[in-house]
N, C-alpha and C. Protein backbone atom coordinates (compact mmCIF):
# COMPACT_ATOMS: atom_id res chain seq x y z
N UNK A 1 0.85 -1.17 0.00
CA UNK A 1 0.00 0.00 0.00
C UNK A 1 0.90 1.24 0.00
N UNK A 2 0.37 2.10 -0.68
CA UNK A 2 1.20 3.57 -0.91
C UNK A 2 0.44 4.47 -0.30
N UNK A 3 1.19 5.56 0.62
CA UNK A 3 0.65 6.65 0.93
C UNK A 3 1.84 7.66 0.73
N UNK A 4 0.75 9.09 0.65
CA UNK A 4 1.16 10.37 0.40
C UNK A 4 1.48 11.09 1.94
N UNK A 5 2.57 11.43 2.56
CA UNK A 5 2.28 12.96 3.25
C UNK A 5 2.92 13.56 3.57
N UNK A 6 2.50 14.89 3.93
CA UNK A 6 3.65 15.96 3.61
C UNK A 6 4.34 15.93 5.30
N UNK A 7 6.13 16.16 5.16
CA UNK A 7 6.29 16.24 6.35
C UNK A 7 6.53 17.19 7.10
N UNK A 8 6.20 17.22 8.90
CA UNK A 8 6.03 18.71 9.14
C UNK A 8 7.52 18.81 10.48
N UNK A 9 8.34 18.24 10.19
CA UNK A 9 9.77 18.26 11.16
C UNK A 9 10.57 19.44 10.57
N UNK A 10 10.76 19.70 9.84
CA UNK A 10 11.27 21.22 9.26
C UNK A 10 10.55 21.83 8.60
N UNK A 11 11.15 23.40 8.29
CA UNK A 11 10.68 23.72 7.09
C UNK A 11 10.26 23.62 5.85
N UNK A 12 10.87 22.65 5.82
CA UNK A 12 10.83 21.98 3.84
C UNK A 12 9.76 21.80 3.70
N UNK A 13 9.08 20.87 4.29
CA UNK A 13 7.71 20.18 4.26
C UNK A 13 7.97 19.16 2.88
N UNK A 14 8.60 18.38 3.40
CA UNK A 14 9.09 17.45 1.92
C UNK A 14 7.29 16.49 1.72
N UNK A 15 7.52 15.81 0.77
CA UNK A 15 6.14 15.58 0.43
C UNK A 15 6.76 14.36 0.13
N UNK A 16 6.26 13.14 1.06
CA UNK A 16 6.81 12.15 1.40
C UNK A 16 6.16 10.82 0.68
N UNK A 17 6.47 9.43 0.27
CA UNK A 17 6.12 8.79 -0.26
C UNK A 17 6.02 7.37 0.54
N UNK A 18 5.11 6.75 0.89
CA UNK A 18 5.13 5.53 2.08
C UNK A 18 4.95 4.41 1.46
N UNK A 19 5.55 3.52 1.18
CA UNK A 19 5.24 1.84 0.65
C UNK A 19 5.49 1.40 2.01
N UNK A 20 4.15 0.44 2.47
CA UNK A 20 4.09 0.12 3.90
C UNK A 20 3.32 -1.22 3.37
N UNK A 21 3.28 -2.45 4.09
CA UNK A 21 2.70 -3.67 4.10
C UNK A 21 1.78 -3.54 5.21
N UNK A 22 0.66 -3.31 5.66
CA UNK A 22 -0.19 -2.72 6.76
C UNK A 22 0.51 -2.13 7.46
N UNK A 23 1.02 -2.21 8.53
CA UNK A 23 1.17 -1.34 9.27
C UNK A 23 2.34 -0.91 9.69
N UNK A 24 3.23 -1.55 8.84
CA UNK A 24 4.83 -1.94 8.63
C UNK A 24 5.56 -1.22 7.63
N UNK A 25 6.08 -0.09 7.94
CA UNK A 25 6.99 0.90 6.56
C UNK A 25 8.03 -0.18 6.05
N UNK A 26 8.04 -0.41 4.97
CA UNK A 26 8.85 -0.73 3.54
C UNK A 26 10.13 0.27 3.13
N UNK A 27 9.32 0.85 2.39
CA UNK A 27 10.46 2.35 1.96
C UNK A 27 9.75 3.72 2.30
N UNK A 28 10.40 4.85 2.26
CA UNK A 28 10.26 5.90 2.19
C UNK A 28 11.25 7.05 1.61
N UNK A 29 10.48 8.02 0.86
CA UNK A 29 11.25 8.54 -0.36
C UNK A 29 10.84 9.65 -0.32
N UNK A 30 11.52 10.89 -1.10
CA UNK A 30 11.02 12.38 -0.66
C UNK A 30 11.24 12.76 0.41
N UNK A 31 12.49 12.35 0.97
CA UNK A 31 12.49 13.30 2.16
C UNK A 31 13.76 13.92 2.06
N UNK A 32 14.15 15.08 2.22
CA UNK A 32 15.29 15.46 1.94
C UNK A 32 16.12 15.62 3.52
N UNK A 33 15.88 15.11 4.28
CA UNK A 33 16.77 14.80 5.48
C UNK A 33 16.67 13.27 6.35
N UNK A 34 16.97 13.11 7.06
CA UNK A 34 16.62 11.96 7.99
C UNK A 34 15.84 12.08 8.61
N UNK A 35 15.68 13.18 9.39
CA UNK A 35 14.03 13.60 10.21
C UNK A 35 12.63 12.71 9.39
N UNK A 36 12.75 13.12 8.12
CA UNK A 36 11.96 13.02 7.15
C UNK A 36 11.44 11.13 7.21
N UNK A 37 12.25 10.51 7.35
CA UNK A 37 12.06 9.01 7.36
C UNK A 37 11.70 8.50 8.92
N UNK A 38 12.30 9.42 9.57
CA UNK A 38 11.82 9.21 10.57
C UNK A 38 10.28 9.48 11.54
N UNK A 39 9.96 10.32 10.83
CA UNK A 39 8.86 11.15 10.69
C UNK A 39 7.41 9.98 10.00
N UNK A 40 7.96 9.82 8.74
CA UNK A 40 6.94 8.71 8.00
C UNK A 40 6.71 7.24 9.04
N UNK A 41 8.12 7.30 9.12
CA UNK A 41 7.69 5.59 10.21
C UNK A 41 7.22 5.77 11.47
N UNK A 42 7.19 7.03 12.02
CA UNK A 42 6.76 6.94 13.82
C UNK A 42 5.04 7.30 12.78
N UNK A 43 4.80 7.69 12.32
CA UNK A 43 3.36 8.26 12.01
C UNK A 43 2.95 7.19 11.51
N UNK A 44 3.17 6.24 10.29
CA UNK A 44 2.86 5.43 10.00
C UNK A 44 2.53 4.04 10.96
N UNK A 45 3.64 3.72 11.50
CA UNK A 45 3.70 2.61 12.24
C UNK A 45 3.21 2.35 13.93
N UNK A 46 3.15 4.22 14.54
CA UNK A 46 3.02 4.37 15.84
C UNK A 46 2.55 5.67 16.10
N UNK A 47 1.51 6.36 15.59
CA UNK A 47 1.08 8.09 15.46
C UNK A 47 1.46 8.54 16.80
N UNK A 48 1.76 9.38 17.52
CA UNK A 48 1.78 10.02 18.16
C UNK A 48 1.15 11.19 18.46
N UNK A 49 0.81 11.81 19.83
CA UNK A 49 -0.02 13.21 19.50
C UNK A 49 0.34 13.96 20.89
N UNK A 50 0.42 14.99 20.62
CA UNK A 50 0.67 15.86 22.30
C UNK A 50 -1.05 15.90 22.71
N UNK A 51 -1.86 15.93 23.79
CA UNK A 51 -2.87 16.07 24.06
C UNK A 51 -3.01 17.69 24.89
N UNK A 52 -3.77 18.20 24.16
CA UNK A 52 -3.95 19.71 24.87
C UNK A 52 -5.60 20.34 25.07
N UNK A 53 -5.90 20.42 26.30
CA UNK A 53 -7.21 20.34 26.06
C UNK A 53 -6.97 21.13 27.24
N UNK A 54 -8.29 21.30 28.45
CA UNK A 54 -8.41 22.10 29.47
C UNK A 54 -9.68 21.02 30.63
N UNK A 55 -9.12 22.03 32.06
CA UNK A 55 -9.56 20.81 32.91
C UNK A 55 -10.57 21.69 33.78
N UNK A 56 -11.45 21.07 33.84
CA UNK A 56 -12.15 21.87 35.27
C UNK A 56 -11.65 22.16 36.39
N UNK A 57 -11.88 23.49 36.85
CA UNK A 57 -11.73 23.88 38.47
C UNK A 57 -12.59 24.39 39.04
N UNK A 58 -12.64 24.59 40.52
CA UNK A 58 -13.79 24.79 41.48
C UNK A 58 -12.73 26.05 42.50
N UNK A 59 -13.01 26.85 42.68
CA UNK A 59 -12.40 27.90 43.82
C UNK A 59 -11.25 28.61 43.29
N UNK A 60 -11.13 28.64 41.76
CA UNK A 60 -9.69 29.43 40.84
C UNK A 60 -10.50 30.35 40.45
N UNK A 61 -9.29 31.20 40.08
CA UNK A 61 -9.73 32.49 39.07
C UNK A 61 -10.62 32.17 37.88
N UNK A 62 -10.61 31.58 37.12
CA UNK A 62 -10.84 30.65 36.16
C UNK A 62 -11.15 29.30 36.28
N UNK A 63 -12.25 29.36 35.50
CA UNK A 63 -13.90 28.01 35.14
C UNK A 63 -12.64 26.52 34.43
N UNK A 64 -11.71 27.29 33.94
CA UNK A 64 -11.17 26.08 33.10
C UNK A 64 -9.74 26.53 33.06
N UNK A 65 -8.62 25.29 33.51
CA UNK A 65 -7.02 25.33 33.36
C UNK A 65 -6.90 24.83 32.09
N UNK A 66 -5.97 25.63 31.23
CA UNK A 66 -5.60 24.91 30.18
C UNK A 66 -4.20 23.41 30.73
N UNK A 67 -4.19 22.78 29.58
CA UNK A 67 -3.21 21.49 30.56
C UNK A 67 -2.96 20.95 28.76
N UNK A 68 -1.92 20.38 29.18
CA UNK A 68 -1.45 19.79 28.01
C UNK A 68 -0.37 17.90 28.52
N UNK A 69 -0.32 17.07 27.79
CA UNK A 69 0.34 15.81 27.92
C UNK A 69 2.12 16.52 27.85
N UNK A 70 2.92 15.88 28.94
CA UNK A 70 4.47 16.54 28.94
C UNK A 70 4.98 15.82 27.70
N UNK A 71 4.20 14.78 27.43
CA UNK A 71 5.22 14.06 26.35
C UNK A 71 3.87 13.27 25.13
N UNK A 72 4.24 13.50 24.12
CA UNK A 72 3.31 12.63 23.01
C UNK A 72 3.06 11.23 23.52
N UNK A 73 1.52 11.08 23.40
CA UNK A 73 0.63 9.51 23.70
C UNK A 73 0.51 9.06 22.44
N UNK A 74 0.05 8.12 22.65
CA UNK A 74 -0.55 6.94 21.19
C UNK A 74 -1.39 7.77 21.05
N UNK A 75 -1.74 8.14 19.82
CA UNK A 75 -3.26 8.27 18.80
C UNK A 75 -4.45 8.21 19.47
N UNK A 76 -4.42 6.47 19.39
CA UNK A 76 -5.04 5.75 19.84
C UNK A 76 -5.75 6.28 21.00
N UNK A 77 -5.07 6.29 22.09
CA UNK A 77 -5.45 6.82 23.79
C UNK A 77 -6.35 8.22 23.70
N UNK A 78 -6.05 8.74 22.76
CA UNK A 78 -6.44 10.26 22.68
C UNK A 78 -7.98 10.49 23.14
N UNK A 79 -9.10 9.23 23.16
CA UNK A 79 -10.42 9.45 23.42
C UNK A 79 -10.14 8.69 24.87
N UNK A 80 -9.94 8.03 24.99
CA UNK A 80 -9.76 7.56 26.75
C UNK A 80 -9.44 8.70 27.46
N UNK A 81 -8.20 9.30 27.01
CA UNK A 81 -7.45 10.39 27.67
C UNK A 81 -8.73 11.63 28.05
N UNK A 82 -9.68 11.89 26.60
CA UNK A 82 -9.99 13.02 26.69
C UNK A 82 -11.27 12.58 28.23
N UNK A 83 -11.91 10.90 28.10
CA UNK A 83 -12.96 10.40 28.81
C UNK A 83 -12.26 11.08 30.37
N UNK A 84 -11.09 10.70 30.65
CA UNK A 84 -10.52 10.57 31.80
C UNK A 84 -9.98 12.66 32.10
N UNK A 85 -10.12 13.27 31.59
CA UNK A 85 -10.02 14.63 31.79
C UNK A 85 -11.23 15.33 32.15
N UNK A 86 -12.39 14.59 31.76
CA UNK A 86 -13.89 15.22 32.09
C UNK A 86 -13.82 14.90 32.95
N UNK A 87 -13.04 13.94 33.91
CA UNK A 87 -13.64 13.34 35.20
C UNK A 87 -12.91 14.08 36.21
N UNK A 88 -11.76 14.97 35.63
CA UNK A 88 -10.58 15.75 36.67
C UNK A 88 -11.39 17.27 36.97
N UNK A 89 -10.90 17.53 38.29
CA UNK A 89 -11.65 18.97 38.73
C UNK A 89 -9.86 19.23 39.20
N UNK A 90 -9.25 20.94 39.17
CA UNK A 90 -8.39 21.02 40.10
C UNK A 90 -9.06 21.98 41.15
N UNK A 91 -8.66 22.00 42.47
CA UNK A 91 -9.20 23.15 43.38
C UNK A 91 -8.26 23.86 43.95
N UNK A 92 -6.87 23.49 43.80
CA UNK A 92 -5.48 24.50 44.35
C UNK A 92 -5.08 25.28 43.23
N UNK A 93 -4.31 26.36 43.48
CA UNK A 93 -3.70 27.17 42.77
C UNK A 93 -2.65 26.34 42.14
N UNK A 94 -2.02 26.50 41.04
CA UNK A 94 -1.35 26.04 40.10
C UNK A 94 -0.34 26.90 39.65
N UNK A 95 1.53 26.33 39.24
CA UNK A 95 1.76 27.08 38.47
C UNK A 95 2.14 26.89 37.30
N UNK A 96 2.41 27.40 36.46
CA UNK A 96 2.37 27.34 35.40
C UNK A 96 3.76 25.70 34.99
N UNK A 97 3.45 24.75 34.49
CA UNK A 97 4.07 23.65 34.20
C UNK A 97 3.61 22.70 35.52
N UNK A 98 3.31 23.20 36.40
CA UNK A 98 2.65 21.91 37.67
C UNK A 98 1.93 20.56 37.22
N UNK A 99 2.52 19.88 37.29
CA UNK A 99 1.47 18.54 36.92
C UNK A 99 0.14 18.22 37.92
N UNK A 100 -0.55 17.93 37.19
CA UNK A 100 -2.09 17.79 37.26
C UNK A 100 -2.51 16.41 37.38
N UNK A 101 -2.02 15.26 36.66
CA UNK A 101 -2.08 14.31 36.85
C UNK A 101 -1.04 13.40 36.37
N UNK A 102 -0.63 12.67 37.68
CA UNK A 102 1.22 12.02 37.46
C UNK A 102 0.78 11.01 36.25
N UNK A 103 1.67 10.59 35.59
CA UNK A 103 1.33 9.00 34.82
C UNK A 103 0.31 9.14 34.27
N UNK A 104 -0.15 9.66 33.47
CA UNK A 104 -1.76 10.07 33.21
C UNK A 104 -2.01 8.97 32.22
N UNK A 105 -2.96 8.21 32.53
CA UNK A 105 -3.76 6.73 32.10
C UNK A 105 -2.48 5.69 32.18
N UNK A 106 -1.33 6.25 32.64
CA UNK A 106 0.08 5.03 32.80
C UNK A 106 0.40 5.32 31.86
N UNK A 107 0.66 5.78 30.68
CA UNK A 107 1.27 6.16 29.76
C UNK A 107 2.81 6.31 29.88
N UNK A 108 2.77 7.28 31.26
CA UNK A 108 4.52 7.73 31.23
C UNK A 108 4.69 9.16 30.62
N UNK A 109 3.36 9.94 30.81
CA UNK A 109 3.54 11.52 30.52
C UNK A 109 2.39 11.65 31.61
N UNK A 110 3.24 13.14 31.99
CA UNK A 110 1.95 13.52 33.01
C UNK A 110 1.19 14.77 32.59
N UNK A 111 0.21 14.91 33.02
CA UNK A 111 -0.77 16.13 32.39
C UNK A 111 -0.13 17.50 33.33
N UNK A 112 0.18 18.40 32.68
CA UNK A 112 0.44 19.41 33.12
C UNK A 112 -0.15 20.69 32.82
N UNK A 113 -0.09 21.79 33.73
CA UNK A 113 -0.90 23.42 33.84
C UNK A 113 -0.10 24.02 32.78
N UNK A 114 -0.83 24.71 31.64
CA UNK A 114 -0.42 25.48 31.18
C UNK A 114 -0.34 27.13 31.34
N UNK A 115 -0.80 27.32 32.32
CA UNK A 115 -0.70 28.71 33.09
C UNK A 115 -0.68 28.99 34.20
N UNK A 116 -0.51 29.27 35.05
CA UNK A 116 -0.83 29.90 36.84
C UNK A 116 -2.53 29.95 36.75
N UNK A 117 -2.79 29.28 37.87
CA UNK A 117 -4.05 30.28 38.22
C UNK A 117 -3.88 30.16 40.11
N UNK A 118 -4.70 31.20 40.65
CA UNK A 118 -4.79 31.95 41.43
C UNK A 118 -6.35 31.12 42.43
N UNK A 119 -6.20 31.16 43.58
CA UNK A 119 -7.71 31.28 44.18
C UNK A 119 -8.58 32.70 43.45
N UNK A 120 -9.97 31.87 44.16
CA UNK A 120 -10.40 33.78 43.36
C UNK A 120 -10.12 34.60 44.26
C-alpha cells in the first residue's frame, strides 16, 4: 500500500512517499533529510499526538485550566485520555508547568498546567 504525506519536522515540508505492508513501513522517499524518514515511520507505524485540552476547576480564578500531555501519547489513547479529563476537577492554585495528573492513564507523561491560576 502507498501513501502520500507531507512532512512537518522542518521547514521543507518534503512531500513524502510511504510503501508500507499494513502497518509496517517498507520504503520511504522524498524526504530530503533523515528527520523526514523518521517522521513517515513513527506516524505510519506508531502516530503520536501531544494532548492539549483544558480541565475543570472549582475555587480558581478561572472556570477552566488549560493542561497539556508533557510528552506525546498513542493516537489511539487520545479518546480515553480526553474520557478521563472530564472526570478531573483542580481546586489549588497552580503554576504554570505543575502537573495535574502524574502517569496520566500510565502512559509515562503527566498532564500538566499550562498557566498559573490563582484562588479567586
Amino acid at each position: 500500500m502507498k501513501r502520500v504525506m507531507t512532512c512537518i519536522e522542518c521547514p521543507q515540508g518534503c512531500r513524502l512517499e510511504i510503501e508500507a505492508d499494513g502497518s509496517r513501513v517498507i520504503s520511504v522517499t522524498g524526504n530530503k533529510c533523515k528527520r523526514g524518514d523518521k517522521y513517515a515511520r513513527q506516524e505510519t507505524e506508531a502516530p503520536l499526538r501531544t494532548l492539549t485540552t483544558s480541565v475543570l476547576t472549582r475555587g480558581l480564578e478561572l472556570k477552566m485550566l488549560p493542561v497539556r500531555t508533557s510528552k506525546p501519547i498513542p493516537k489511539e489513547k487520545l479518546l480515553d485520555a480526553m474520557r478521563a479529563v472530564k472526570t478531573l476537577v483542580v481546586t489549588s492554585p497552580v503554576k504554570a508547568g505543575s502537573v495535574v495528573a502524574e502517569n496520566f492513564l500510565g502512559l509515562g507523561a503527566d498532564l500538566v498546567a499550562c498557566r498559573p491560576l490563582d484562588k479567586l
